[in-house]
C-alpha atoms as a PDB file:
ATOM      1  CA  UNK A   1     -26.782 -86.660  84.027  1.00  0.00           C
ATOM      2  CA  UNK A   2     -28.670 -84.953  86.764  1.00  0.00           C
ATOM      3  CA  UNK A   3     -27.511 -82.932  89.199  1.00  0.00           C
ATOM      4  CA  UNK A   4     -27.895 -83.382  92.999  1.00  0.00           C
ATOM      5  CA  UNK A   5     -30.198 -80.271  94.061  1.00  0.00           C
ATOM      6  CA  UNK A   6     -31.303 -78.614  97.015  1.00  0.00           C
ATOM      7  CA  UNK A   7     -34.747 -79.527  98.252  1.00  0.00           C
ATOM      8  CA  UNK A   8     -35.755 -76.132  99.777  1.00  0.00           C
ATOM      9  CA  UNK A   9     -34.871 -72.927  98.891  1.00  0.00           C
ATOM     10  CA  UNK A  10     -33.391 -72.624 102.242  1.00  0.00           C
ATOM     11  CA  UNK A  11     -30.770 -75.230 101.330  1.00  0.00           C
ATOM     12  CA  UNK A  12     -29.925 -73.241  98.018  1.00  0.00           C
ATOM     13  CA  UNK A  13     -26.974 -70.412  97.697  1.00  0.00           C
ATOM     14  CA  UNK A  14     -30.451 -68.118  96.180  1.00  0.00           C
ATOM     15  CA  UNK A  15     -31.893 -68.786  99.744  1.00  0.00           C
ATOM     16  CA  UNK A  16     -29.102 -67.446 101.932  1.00  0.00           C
ATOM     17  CA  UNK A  17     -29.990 -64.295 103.816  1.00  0.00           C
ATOM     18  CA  UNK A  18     -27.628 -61.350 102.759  1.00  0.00           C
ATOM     19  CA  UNK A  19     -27.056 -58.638 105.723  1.00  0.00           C
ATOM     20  CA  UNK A  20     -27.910 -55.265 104.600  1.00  0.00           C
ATOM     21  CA  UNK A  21     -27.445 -51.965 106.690  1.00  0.00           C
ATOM     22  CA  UNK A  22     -31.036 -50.290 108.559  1.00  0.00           C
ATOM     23  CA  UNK A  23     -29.362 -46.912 109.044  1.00  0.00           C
ATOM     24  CA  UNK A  24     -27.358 -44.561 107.544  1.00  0.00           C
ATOM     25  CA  UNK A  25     -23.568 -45.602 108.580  1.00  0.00           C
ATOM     26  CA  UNK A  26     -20.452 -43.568 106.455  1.00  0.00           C
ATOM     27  CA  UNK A  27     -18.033 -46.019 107.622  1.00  0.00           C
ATOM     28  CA  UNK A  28     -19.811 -48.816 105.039  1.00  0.00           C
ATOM     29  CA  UNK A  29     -17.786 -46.654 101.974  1.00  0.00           C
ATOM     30  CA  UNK A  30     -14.904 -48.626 101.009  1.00  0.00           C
ATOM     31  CA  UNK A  31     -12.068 -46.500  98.978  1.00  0.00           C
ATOM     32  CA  UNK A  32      -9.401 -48.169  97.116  1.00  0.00           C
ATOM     33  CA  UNK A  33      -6.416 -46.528  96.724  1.00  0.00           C
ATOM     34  CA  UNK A  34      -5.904 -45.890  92.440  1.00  0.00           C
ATOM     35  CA  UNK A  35      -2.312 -45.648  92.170  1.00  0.00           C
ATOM     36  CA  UNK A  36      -1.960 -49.447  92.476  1.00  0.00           C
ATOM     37  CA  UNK A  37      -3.710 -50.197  89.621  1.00  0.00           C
ATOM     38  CA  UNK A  38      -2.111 -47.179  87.638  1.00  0.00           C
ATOM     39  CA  UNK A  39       1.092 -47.887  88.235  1.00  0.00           C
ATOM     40  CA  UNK A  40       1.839 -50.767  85.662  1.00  0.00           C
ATOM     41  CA  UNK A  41       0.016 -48.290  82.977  1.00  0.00           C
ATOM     42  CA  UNK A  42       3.082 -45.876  83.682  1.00  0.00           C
ATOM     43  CA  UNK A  43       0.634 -43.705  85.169  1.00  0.00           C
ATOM     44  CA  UNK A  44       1.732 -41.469  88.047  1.00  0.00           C
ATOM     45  CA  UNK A  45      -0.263 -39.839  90.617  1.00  0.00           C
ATOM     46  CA  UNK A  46      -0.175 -36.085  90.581  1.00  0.00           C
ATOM     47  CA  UNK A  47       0.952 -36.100  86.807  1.00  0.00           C
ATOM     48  CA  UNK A  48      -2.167 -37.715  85.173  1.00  0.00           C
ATOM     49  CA  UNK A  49      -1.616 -37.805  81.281  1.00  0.00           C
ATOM     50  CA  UNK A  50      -5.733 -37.244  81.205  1.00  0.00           C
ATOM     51  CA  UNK A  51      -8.498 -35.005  82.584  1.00  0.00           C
ATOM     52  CA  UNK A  52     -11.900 -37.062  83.570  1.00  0.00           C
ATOM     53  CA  UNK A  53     -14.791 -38.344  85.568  1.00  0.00           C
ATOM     54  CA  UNK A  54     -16.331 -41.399  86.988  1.00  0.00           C
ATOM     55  CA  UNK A  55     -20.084 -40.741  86.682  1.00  0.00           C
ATOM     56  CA  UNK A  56     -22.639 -43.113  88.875  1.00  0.00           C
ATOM     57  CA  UNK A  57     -26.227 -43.214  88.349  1.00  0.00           C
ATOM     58  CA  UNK A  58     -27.921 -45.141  91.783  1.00  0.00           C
ATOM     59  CA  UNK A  59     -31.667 -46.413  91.128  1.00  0.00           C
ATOM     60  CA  UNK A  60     -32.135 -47.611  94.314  1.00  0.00           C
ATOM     61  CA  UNK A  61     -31.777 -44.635  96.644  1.00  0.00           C
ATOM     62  CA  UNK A  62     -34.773 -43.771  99.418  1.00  0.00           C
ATOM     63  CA  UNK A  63     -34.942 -42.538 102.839  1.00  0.00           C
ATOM     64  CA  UNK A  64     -37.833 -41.252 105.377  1.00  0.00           C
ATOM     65  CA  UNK A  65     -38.587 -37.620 105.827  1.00  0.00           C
ATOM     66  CA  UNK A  66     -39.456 -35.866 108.937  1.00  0.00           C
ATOM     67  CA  UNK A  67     -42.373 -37.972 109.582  1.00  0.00           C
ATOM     68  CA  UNK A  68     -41.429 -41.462 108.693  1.00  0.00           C
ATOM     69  CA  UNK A  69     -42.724 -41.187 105.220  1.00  0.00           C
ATOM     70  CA  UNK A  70     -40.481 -42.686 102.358  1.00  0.00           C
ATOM     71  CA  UNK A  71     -39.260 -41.222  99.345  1.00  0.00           C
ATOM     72  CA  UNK A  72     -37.232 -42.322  96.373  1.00  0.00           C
ATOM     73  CA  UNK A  73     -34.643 -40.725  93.607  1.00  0.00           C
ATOM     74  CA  UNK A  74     -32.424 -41.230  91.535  1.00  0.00           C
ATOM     75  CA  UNK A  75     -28.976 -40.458  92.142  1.00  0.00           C
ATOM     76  CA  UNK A  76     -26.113 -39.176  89.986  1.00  0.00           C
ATOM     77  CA  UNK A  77     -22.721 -39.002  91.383  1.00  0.00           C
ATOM     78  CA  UNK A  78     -19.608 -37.524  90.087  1.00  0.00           C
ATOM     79  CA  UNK A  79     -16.157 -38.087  90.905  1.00  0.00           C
ATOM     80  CA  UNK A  80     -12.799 -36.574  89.101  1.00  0.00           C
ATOM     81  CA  UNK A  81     -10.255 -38.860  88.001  1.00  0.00           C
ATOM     82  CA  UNK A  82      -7.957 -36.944  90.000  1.00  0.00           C
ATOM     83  CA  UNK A  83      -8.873 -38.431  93.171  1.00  0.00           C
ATOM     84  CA  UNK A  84      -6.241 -40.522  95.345  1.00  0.00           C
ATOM     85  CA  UNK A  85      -9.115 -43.113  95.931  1.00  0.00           C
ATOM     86  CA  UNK A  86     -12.468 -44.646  94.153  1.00  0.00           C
ATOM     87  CA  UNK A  87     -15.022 -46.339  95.748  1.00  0.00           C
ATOM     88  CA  UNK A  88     -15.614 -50.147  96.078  1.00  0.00           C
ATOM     89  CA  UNK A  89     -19.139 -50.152  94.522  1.00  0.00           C
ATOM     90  CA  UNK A  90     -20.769 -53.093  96.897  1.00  0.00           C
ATOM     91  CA  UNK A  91     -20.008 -51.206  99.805  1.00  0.00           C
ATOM     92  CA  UNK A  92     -21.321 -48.329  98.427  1.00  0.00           C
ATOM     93  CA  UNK A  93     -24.724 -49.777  97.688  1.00  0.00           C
ATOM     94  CA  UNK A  94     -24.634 -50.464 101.207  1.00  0.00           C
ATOM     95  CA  UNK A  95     -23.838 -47.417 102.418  1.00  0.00           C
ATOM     96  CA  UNK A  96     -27.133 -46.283 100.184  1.00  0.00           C
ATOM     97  CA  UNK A  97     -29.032 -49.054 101.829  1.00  0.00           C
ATOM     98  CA  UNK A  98     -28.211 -47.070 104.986  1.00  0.00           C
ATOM     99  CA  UNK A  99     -30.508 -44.478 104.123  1.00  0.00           C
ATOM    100  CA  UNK A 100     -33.498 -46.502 103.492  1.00  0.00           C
ATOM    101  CA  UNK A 101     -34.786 -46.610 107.388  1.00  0.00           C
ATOM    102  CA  UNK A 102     -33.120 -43.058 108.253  1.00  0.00           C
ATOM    103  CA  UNK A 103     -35.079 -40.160 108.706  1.00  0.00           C
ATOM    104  CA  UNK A 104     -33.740 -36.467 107.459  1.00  0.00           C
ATOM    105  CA  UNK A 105     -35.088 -33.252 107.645  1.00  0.00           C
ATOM    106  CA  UNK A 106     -34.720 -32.622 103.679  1.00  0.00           C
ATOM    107  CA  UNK A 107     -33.439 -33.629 100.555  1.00  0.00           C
ATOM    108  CA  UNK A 108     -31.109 -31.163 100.851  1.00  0.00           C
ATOM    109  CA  UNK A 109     -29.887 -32.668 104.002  1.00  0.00           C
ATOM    110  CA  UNK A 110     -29.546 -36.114 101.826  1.00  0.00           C
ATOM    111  CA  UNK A 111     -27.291 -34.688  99.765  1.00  0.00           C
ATOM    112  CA  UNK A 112     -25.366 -32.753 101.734  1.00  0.00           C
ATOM    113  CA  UNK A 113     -24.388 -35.816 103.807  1.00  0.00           C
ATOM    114  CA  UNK A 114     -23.752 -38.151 100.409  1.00  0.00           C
ATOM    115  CA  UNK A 115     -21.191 -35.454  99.363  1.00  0.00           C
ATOM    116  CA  UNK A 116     -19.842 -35.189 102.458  1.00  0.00           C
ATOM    117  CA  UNK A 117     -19.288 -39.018 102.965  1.00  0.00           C
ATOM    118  CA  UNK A 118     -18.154 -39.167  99.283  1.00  0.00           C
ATOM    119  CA  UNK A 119     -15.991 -36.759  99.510  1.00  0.00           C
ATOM    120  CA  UNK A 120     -13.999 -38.297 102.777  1.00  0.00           C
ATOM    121  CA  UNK A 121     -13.895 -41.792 101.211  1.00  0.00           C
ATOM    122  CA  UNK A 122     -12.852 -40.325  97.667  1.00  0.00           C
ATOM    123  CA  UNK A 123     -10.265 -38.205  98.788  1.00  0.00           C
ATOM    124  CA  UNK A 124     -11.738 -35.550  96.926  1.00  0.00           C
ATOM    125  CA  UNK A 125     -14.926 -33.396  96.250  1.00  0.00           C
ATOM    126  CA  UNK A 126     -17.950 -35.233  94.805  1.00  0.00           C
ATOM    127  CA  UNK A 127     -20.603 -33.845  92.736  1.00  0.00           C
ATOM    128  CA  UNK A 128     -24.256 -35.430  93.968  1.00  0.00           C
ATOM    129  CA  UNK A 129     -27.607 -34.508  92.223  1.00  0.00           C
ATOM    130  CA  UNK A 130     -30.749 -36.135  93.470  1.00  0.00           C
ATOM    131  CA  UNK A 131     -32.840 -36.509  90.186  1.00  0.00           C
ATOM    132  CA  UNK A 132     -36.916 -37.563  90.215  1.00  0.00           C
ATOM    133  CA  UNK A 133     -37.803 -41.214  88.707  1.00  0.00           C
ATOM    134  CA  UNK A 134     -39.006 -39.611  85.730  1.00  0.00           C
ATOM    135  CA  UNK A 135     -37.004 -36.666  84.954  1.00  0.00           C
ATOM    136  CA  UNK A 136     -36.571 -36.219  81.618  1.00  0.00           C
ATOM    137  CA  UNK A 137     -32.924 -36.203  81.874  1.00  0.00           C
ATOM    138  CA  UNK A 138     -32.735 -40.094  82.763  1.00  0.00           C
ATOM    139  CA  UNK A 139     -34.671 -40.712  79.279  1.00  0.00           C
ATOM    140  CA  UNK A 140     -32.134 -43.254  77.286  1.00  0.00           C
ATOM    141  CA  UNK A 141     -29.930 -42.199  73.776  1.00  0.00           C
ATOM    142  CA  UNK A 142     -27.643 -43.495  71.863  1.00  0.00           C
ATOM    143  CA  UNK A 143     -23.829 -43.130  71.700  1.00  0.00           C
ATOM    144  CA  UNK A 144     -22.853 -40.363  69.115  1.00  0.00           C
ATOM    145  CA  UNK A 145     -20.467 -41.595  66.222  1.00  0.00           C
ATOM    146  CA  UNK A 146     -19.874 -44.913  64.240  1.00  0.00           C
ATOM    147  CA  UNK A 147     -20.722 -48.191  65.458  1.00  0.00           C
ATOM    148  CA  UNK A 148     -17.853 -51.168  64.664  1.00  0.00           C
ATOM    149  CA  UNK A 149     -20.105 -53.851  65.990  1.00  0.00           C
ATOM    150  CA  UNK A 150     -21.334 -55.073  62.746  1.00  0.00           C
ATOM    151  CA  UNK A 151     -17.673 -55.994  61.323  1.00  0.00           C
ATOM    152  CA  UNK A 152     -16.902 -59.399  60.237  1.00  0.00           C
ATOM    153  CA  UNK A 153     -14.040 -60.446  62.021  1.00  0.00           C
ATOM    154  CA  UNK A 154     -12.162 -63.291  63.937  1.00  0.00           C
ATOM    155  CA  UNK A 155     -11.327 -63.237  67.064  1.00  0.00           C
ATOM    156  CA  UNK A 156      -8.891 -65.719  69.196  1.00  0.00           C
ATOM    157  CA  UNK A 157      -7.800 -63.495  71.894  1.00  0.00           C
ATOM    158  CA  UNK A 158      -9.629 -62.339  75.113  1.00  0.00           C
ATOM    159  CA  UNK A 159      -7.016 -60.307  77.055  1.00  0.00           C
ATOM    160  CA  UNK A 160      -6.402 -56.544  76.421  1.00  0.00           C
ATOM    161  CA  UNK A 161      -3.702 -56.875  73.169  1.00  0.00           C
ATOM    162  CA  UNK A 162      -2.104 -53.190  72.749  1.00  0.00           C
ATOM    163  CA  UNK A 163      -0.833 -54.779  69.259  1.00  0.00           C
ATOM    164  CA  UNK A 164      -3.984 -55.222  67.739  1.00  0.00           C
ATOM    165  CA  UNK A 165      -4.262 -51.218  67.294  1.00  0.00           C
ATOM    166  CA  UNK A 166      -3.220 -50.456  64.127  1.00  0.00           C
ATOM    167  CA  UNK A 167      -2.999 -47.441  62.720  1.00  0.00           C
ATOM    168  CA  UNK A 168      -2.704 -45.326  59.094  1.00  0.00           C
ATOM    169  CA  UNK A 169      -1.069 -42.515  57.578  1.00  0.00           C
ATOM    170  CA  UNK A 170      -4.128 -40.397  56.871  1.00  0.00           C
ATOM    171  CA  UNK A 171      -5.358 -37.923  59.972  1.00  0.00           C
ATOM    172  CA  UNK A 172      -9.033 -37.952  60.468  1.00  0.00           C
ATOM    173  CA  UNK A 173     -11.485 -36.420  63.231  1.00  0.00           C
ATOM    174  CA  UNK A 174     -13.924 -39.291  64.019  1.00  0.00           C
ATOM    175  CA  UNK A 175     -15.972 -40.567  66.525  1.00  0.00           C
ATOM    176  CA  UNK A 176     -16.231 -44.459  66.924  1.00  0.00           C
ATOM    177  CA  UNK A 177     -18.101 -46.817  69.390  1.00  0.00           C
ATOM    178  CA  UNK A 178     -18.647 -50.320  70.303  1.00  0.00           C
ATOM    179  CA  UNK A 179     -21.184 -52.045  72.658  1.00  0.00           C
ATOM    180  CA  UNK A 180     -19.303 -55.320  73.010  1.00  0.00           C
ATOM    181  CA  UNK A 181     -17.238 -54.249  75.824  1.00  0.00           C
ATOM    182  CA  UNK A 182     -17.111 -57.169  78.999  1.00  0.00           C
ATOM    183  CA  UNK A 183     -14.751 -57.099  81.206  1.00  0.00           C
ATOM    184  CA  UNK A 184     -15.038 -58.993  85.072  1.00  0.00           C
ATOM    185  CA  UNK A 185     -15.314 -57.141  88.383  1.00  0.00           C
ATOM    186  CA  UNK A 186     -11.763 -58.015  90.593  1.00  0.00           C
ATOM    187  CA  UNK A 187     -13.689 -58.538  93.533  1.00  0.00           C
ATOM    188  CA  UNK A 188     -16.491 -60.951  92.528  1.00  0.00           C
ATOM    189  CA  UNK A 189     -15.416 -62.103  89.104  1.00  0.00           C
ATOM    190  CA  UNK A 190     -19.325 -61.519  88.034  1.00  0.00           C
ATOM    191  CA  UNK A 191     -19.519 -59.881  84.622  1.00  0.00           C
ATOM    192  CA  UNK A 192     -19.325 -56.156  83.651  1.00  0.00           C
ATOM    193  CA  UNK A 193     -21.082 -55.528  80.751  1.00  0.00           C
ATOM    194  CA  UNK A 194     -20.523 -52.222  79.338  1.00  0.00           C
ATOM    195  CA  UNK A 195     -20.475 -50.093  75.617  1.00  0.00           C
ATOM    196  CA  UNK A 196     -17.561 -48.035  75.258  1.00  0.00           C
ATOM    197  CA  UNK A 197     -16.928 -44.781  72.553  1.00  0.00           C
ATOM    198  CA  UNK A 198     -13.598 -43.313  71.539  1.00  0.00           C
ATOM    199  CA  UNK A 199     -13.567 -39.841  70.241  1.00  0.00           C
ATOM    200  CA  UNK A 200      -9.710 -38.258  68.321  1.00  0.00           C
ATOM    201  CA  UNK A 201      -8.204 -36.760  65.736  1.00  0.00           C
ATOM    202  CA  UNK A 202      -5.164 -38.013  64.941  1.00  0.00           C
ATOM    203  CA  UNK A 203      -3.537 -41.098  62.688  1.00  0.00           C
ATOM    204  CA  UNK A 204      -7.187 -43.332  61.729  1.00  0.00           C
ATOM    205  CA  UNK A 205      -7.397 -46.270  63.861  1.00  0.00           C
ATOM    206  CA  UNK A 206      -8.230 -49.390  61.424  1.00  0.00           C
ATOM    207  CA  UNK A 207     -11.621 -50.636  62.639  1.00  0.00           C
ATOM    208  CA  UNK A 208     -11.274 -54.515  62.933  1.00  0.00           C
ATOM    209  CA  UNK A 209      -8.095 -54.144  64.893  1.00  0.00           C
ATOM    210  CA  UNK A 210      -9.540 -51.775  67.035  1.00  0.00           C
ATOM    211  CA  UNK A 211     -12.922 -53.712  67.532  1.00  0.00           C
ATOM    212  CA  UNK A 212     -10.708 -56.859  67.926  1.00  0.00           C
ATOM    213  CA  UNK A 213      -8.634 -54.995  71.023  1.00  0.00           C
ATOM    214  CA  UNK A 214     -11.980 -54.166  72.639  1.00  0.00           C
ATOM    215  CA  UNK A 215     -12.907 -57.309  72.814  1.00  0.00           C
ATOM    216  CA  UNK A 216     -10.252 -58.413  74.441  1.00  0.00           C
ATOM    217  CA  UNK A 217     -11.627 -57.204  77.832  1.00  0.00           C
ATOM    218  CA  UNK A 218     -13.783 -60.319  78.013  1.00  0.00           C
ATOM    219  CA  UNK A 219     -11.935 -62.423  79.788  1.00  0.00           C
ATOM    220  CA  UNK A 220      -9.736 -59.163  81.644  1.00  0.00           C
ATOM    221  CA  UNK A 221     -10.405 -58.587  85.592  1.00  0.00           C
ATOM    222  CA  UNK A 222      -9.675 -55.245  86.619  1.00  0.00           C
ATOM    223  CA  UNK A 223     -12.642 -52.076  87.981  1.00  0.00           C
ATOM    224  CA  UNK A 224     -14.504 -50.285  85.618  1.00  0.00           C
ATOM    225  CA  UNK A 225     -12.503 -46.961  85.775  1.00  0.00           C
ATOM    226  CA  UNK A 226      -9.166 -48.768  85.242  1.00  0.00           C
ATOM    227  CA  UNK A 227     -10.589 -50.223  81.897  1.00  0.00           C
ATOM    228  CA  UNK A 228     -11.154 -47.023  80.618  1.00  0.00           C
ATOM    229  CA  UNK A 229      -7.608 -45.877  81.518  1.00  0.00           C
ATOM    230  CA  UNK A 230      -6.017 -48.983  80.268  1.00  0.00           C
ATOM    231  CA  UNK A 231      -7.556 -48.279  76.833  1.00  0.00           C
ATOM    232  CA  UNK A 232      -6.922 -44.471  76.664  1.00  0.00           C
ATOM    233  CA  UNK A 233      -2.905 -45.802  77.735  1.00  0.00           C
ATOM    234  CA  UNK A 234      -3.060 -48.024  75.062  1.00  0.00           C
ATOM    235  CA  UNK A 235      -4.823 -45.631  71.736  1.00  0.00           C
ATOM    236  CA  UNK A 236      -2.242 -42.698  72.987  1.00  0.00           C
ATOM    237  CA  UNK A 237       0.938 -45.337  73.214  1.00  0.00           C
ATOM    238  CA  UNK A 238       0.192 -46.583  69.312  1.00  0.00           C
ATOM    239  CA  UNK A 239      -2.145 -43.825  68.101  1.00  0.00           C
ATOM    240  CA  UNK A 240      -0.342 -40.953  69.327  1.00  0.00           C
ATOM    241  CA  UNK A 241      -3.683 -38.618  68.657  1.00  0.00           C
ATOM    242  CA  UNK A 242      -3.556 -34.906  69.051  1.00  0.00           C
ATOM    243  CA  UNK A 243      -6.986 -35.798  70.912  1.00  0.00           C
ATOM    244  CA  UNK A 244      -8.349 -38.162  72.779  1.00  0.00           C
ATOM    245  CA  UNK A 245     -11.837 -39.091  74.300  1.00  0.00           C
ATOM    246  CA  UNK A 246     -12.628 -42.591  75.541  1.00  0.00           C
ATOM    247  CA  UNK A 247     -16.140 -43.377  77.237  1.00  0.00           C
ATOM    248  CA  UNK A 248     -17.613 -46.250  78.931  1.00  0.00           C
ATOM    249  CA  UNK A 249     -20.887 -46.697  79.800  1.00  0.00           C
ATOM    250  CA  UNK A 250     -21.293 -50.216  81.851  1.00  0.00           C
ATOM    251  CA  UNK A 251     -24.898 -52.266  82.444  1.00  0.00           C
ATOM    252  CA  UNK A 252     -26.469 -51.077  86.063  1.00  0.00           C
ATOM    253  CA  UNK A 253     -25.535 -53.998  88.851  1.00  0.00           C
ATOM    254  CA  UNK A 254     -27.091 -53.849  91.836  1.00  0.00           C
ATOM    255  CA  UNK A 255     -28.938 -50.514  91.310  1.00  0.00           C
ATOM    256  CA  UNK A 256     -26.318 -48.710  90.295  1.00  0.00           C
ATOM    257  CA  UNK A 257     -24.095 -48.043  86.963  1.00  0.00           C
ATOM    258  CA  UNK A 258     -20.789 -46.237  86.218  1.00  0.00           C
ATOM    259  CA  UNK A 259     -19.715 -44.238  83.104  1.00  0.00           C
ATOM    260  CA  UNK A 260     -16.008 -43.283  83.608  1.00  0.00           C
ATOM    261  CA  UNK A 261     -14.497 -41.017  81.154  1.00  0.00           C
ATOM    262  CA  UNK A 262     -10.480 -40.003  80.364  1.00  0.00           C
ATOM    263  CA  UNK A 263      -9.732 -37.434  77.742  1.00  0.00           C
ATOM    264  CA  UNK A 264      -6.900 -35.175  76.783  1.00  0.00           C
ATOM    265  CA  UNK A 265      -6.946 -31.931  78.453  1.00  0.00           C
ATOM    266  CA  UNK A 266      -9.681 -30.096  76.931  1.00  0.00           C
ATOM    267  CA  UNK A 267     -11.754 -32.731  75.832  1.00  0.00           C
ATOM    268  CA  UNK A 268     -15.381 -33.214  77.263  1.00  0.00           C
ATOM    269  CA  UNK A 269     -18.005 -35.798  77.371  1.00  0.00           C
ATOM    270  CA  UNK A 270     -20.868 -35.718  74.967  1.00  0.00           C
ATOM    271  CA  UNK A 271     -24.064 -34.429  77.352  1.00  0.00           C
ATOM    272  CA  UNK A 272     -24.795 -36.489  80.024  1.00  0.00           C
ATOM    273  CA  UNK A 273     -26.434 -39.656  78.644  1.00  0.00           C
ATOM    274  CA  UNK A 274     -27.514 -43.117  79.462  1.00  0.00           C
ATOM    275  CA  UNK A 275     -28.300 -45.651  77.161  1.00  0.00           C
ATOM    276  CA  UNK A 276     -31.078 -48.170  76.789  1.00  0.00           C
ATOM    277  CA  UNK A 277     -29.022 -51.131  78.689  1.00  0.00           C
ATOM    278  CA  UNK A 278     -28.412 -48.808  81.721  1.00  0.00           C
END
């Protein structure tokens, strides 16, 4: 059957003008409190169960020097999980916008003013490194450890299912990872696509369950950050590891991606790392 259609791209929702900020304006950031979302995870503020980060990469980031001329880098932003607020991440592609038409004296100037602004919206202080387009540091790896992907399994249910993680009697060390992570953005409902890797040493996690829990994010709305901490709940509630490491890495959207990380205290990220779908 067809479909009526718009004649002109004027007509179509693709054709609607979006407004996007000429100069640099802080009050575009939009925190959001995290205790809301932490609270039905039994997680209270000022006694997080987990150390961490929420690392940003931003690929569309330019502004004018002194004399009007642009330039363009890439921009890698840090914040610790320990911060009252996180940032709403359309506004802060606006706020980047911002700087597009804005002169500044120096890239050091650039990023003095992103940390500043960060840090005010955040609640806390944020780490900001201006990298080049081609540093070598931006070149794509892989996740370290196992990859689950390939199991054969059957899957009915797409909601986060804390009873799908089953575990044995033997302790093991091991690294595992999956790039079939999806969840939805709260705000939009448009798709998150991420891959996710979960580092401990404790009772083994049995594979399919675990892939099969994973996937249950597909249909699940929440922000990219709260995923991770809904799954580290969720391994330490029926795993109950001595250690603990999980890792997202979601698909850019809109120029920029996030990579939050929650670990036991101790634990660290592998070396900072992107991965071909970022």
């Amino acid at each position: 059957m067809a479909h009526d259609r718009p004649e002109t791209l004027a007509e179509a929702p693709l054709g609607r003008e979006s407004a996007y900020p000429e100069q640099y304006d802080a009050g575009l950031l939009y925190p959001i409190p995290r205790a809301a979302n932490r609270a039905p995870l039994g997680i209270e503020e000022g006694a997080l169960p987990f150390v961490g980060e929420d690392e940003w990469h931003a690929f569309e980031v330019s502004w004018l020097n002194a004399r009007g001329k642009p330039i363009v880098a890439v921009a890698r932003f840090r914040l610790p999980a320990d911060s009252p607020r996180l940032i709403e991440s359309k506004s802060w592609k606006l706020y980047l916008n911002g700087f597009n038409q804005t002169r500044f004296a120096s890239q050091d100037e650039v990023q003095a003013t992103m940390a500043r602004d960060l840090a005010a919206a955040a609640g806390a202080a944020v780490s900001v490194e201006l990298l080049g387009v081609d540093d070598a540091v931006l070149a794509p790896r892989r996740l370290p450890g196992e990859c689950i992907d390939d199991r054969d399994i059957e899957v009915e249910d797409y909601t986060p299912s804390p009873e799908q993680l089953i575990v044995g009697d033997e302790i093991v060390e091991e690294t595992l990872h999956s790039h079939l992570l999806k969840s939805n953005c709260p705000v939009t409902g448009q798709p998150d696509w991420g891959s996710v890797m979960i580092r401990y040493r404790g009772p083994r996690l049995d594979r399919d369950g675990l892939l099969r829990y994973l996937i249950g994010y597909r249909q699940h709305q929440d922000f990219h950050e709260h995923c991770v901490e809904h799954i580290f709940m969720d391994v330490m509630e029926k795993a109950r590891p001595e250690r603990l490491l999980v890792l997202a890495r979601y698909v850019r959207r809109g120029g920029l991606d996030i990579s939050p990380w929650r670990g036991t205290p101790g634990e660290r990220p592998p070396t900072p790392l992107r991965l071909s779908r970022q």
